[in-house]
Protein backbone atom coordinates (compact mmCIF):
# COMPACT_ATOMS: atom_id res chain seq x y z
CA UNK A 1 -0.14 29.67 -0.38
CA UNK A 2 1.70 28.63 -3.56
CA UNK A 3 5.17 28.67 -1.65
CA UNK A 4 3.36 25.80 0.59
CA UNK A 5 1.75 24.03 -2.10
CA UNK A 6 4.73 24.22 -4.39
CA UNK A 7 6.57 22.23 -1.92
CA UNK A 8 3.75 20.04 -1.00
CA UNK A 9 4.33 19.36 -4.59
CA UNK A 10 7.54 18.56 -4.19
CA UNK A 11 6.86 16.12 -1.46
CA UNK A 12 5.33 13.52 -3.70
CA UNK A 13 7.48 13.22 -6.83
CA UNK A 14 5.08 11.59 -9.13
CA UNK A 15 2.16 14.36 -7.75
CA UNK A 16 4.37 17.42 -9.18
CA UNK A 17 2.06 19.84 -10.71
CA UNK A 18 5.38 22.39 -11.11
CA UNK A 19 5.01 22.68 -15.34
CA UNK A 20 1.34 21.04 -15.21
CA UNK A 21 -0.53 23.18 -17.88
CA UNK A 22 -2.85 23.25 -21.06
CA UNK A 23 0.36 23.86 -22.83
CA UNK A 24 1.94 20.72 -21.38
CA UNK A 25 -1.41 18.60 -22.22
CA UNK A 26 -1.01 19.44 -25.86
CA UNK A 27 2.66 18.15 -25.82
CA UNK A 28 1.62 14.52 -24.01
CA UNK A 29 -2.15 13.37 -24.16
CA UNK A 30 -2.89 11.28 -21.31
CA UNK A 31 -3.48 8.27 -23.09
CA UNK A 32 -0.12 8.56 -24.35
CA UNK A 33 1.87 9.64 -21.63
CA UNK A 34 0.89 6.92 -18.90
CA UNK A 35 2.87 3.57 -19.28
CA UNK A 36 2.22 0.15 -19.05
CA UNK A 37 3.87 -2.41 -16.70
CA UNK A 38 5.69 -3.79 -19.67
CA UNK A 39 7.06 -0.99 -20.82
CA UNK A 40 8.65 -0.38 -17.36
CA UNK A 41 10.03 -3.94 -17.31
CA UNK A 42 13.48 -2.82 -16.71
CA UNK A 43 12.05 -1.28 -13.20
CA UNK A 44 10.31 -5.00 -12.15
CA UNK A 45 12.23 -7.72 -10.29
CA UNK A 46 10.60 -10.10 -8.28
CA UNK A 47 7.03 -10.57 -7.78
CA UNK A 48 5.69 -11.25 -4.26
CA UNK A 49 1.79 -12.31 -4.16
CA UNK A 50 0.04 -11.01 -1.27
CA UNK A 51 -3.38 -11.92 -2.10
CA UNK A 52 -6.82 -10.22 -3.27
CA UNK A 53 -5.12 -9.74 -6.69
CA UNK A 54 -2.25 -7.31 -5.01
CA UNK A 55 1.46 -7.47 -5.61
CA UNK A 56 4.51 -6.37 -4.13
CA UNK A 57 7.49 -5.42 -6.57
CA UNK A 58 10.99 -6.50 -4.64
CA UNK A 59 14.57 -7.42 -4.80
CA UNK A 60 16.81 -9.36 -2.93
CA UNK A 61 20.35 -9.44 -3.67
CA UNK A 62 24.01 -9.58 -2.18
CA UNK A 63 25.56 -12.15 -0.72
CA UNK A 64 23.12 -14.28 0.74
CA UNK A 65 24.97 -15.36 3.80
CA UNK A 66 25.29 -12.03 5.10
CA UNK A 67 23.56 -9.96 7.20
CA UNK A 68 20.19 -7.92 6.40
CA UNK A 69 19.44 -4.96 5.42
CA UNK A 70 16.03 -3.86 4.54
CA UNK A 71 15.89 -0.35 2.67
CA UNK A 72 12.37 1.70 2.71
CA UNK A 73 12.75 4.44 0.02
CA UNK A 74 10.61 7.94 0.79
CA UNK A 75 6.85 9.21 -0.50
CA UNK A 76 6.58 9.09 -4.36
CA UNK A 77 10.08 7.29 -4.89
CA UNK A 78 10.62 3.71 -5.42
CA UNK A 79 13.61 1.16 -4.44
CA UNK A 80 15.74 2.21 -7.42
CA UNK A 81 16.59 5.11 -5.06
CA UNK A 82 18.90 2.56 -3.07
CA UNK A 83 20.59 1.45 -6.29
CA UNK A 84 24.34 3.06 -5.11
CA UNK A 85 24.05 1.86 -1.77
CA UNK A 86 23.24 -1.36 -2.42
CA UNK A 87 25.60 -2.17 -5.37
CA UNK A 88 28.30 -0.88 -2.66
CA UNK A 89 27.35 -3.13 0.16
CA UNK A 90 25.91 -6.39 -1.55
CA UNK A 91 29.38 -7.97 -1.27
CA UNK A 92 28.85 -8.26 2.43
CA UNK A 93 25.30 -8.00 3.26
CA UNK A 94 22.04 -9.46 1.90
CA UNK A 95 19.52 -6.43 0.38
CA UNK A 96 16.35 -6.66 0.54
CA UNK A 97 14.38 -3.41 -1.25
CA UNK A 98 10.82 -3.50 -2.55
CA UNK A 99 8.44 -0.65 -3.80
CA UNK A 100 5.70 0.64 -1.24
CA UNK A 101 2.24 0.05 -1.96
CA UNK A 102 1.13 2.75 -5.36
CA UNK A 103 4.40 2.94 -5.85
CA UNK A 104 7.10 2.06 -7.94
CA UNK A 105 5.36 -1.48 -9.95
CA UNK A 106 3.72 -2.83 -6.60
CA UNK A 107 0.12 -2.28 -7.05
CA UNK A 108 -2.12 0.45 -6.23
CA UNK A 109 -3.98 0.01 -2.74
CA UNK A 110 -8.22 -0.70 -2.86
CA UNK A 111 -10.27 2.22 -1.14
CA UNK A 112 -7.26 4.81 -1.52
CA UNK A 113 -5.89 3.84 1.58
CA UNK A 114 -2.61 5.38 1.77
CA UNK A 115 -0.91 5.68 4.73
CA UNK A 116 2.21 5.07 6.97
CA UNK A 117 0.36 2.42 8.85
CA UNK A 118 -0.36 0.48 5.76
CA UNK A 119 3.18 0.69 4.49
CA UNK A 120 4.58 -0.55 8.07
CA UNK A 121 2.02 -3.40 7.19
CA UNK A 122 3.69 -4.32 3.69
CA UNK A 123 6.87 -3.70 5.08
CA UNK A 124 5.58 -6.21 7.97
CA UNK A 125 4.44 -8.65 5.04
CA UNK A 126 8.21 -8.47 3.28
CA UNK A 127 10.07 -8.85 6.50
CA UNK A 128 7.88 -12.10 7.02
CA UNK A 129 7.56 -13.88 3.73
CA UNK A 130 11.28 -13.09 2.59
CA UNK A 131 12.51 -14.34 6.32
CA UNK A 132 14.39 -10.88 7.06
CA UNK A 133 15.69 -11.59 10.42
CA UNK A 134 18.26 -9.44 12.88
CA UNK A 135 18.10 -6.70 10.21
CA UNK A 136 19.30 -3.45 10.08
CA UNK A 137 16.23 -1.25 8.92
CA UNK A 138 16.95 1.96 6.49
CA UNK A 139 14.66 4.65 5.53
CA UNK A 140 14.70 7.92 4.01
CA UNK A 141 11.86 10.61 4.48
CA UNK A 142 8.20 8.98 4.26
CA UNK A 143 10.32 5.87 4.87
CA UNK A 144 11.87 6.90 7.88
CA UNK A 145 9.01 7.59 9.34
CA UNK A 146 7.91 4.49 8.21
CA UNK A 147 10.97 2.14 9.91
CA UNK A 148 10.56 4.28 12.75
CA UNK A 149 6.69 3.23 13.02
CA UNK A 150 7.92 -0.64 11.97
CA UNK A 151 10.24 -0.73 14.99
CA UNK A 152 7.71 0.98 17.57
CA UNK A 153 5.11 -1.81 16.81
CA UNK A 154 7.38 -5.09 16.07
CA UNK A 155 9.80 -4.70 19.19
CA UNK A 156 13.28 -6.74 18.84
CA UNK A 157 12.58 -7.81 14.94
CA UNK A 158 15.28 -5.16 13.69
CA UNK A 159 18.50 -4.34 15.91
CA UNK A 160 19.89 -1.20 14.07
CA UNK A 161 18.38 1.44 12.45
CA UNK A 162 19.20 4.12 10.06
CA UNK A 163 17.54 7.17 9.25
CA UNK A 164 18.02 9.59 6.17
CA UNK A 165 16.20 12.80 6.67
CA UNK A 166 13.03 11.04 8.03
CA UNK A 167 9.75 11.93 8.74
CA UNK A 168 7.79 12.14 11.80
CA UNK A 169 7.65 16.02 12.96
CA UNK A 170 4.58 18.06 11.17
CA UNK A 171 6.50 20.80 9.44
CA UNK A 172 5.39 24.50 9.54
CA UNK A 173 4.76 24.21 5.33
CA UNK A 174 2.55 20.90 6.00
CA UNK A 175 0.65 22.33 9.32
CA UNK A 176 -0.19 25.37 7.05
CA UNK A 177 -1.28 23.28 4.30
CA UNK A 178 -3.70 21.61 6.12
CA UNK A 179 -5.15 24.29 6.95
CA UNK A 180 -5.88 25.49 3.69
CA UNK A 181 -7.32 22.11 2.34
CA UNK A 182 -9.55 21.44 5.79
CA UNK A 183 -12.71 22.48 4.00
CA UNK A 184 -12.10 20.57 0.67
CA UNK A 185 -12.56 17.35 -0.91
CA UNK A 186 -9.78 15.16 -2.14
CA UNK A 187 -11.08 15.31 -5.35
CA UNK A 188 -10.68 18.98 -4.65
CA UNK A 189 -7.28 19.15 -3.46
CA UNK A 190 -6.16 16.81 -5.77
CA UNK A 191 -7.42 18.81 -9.11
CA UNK A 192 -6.22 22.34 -7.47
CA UNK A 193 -3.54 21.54 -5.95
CA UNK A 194 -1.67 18.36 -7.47
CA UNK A 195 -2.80 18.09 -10.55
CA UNK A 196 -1.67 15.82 -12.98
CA UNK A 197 1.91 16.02 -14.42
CA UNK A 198 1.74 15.09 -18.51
CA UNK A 199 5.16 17.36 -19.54
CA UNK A 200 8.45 16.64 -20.38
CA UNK A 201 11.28 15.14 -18.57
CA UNK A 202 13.01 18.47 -18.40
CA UNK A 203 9.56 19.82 -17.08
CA UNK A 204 9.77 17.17 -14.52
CA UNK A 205 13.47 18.11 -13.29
CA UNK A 206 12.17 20.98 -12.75
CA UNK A 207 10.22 20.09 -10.07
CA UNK A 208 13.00 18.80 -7.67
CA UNK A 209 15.15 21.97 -6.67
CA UNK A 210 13.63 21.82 -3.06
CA UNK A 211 15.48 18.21 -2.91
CA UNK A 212 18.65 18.65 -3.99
CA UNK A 213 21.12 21.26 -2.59
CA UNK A 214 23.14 21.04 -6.08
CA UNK A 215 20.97 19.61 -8.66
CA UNK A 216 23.67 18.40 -10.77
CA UNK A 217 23.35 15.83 -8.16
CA UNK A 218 20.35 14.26 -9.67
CA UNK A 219 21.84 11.83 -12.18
CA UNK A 220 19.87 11.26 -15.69
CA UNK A 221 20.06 8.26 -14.38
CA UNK A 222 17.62 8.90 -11.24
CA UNK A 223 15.82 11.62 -13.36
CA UNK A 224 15.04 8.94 -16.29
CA UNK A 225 13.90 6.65 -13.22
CA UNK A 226 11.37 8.58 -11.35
CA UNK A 227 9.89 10.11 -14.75
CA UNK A 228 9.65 6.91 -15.93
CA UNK A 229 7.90 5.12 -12.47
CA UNK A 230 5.66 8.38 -12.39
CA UNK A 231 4.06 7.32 -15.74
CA UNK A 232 2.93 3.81 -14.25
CA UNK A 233 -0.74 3.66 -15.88
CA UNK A 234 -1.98 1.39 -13.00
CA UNK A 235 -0.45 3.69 -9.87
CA UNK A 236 -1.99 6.43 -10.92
CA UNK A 237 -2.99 9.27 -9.13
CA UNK A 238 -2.24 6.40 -6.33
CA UNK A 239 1.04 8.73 -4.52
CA UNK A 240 -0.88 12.39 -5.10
CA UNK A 241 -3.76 10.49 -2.70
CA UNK A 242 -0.90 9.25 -0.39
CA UNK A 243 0.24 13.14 0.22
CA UNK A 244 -3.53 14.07 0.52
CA UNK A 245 -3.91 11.27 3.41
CA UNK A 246 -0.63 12.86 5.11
CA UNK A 247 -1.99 16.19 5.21
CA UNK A 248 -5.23 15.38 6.78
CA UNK A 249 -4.02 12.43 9.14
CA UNK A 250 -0.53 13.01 10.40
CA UNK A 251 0.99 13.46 13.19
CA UNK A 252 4.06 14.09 15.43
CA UNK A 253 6.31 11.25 17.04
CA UNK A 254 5.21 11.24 20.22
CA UNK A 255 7.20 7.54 21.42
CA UNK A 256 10.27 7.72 20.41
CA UNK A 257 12.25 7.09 23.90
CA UNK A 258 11.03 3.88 23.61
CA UNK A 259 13.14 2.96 20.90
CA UNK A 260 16.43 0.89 22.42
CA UNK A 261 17.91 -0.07 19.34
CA UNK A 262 20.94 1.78 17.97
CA UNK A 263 20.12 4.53 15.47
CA UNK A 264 22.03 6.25 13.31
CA UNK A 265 20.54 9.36 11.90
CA UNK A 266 21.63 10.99 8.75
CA UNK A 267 20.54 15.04 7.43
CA UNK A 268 22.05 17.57 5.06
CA UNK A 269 22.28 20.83 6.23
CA UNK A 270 20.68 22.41 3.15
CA UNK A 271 17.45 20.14 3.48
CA UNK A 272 14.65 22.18 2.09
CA UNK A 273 12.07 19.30 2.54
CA UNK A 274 12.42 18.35 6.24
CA UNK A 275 14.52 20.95 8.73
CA UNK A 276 17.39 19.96 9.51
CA UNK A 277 16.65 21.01 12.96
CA UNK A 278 14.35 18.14 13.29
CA UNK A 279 17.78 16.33 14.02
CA UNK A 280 17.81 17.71 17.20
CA UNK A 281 14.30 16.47 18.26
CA UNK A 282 15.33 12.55 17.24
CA UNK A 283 18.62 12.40 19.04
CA UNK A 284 17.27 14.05 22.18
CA UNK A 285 14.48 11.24 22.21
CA UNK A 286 16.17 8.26 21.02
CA UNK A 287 18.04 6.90 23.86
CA UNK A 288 21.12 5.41 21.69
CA UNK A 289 21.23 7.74 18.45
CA UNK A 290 24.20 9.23 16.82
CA UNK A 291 23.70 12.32 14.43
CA UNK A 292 25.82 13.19 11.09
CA UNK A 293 25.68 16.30 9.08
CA UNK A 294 26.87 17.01 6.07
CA UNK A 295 27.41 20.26 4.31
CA UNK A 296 26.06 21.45 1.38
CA UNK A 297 23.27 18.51 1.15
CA UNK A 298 19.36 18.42 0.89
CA UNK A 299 16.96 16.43 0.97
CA UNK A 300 18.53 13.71 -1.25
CA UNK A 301 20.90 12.73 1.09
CA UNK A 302 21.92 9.38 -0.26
CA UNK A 303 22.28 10.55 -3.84
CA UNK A 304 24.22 13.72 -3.04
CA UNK A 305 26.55 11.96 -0.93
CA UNK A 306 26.39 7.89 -1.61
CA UNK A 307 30.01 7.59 -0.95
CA UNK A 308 30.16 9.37 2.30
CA UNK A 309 26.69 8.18 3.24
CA UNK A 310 28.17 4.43 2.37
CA UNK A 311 30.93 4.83 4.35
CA UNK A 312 29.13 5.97 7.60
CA UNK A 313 26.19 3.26 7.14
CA UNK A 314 28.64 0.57 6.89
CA UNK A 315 30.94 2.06 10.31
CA UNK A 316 27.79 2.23 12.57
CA UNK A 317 26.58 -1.08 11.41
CA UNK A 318 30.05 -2.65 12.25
CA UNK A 319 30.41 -0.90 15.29
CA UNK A 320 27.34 -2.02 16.53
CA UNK A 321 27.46 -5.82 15.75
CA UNK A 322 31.36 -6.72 17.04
């Protein structure tokens, strides 16, 4: 049981409880630990108003006369993840990243309801009100899953897609997990089994060895980041009820021949997070899908290997839009 909850953990960054103790409390009261939108200014770019008082934090940058691409960053993340590959493509290409709902600075979600259908909705919302069109659509984990739900229900909007270690295939961890929290409430699961994180950065680091194959990997950079975005006073407990909502509600692809656009789908071989077996399943069911593997990666495939993961995005895009 704490193998599977460990990585559970794992699954939702800002949800770690790995270091979450009385000891830790007494280093970091709550009230001083959580942060205020302010103080995370450097993490806020543009603000797009979606009404009922809700907001969606987004970027567009690049060269403006280019061609799209829309990045969806995983569970308990937020766009800052794309930072490399963006800074290496803007030149050409317009990109367009924004911070899922409870995540990142886009606000929290009314009723706790935090799923992939909802963040194919806000991705639905950007697409539309920032006139994304012909777009190449990138996700990695929860965000994978969530392109590959955004292309299954808007047919012909995007006409490439790329895939980083994505979800969409229960794994044997999660399936186990459920089982254990079928009888509980969320309140329940939450305080025994994701409870909050109020320790140090180094605490927090911690936390992340399932992701990355080498974790010199994780810049202080990325570390400072997520540590930071995981203190957001108004989001939280907002991504530990997202991983809560994915244990009791999800479910395997079971469409994915009808996807027609080209896919190009990305795993390292050391991926602790998501098997990178589940490779297989994708390019067997996706009629026009190419696979790459690289050695010695996790989970974190983009930050472990930006430059080769650059260099392959940018081939299949150009080799599917002579």
């Amino acid at each position: 049981m704490n193998r599977v909850i460990f990585i559970l953990s794992g699954l939702i960054f800002m949800g770690m409880s790995y270091g979450c103790s009385k000891k830790n409390e007494k280093k970091s009261t709550k009230s001083s630990y959580y942060l205020s939108y302010s103080e995370l200014s450097a993490y806020a770019f543009e603000s797009l108003d979606i009404g009922n008082g809700l907001r969606i934090n987004y970027r567009v940058q690049g060269n403006l006369k280019g061609k799209d691409i829309l990045f969806i960053h995983g569970g308990g993340d937020s766009q800052g993840t794309w930072d490399r590959l963006a800074n290496s493509l803007k030149d050409k290409y317009r990109i367009i990243t924004f911070d899922l709902p409870g995540h990142g600075l886009t606000d929290p979600l009314p009723g706790n309801d935090y799923s992939i259908s909802k963040f194919v909705e806000y991705t639905e919302i950007v697409v539309e009100r920032l006139n994304v069109s012909d777009f190449v659509i990138v996700g990695h984990s929860f965000g994978g899953e969530t392109a590959v739900n955004y292309v299954f229900k808007n047919p012909g909007k995007a006409k490439t897609m790329v895939l980083l270690a994505p979800g969409g295939f229960i794994q044997p961890y999660e399936r186990e997990a459920s089982g254990q929290i079928a009888g509980l409430t969320d309140e329940q699961v939450k305080q025994y089994y994701f409870p909050e994180f109020t320790g140090t950065k180094e605490e927090f680091k911690r936390g992340f060895k399932d992701y990355y194959f080498n974790m010199d990997d994780m810049t202080d950079e990325t570390l400072t980041r997520l540590y930071n975005i995981g203190r957001y006073k108004k989001n939280r407990g907002a991504v530990a009820q997202f991983n809560v909502n994915h244990l009791r509600d999800d479910k395997d692809f079971e469409n994915l021949h009808i996807i027609e656009i080209p896919t190009l789908i990305l795993w390292g071989k050391r991926d602790k997070i998501v098997a990178v077996e589940t490779a297989n399943r994708f390019k067997r069911e996706i009629k026009e899908a190419e696979v790459i593997l690289y050695d010695n990666v996790g989970h974190m495939i983009h930050e472990e290997e930006s430059e080769k993961v650059i260099s392959d995005v940018e081939s299949f895009i150009n080799s599917k839009n002579q």
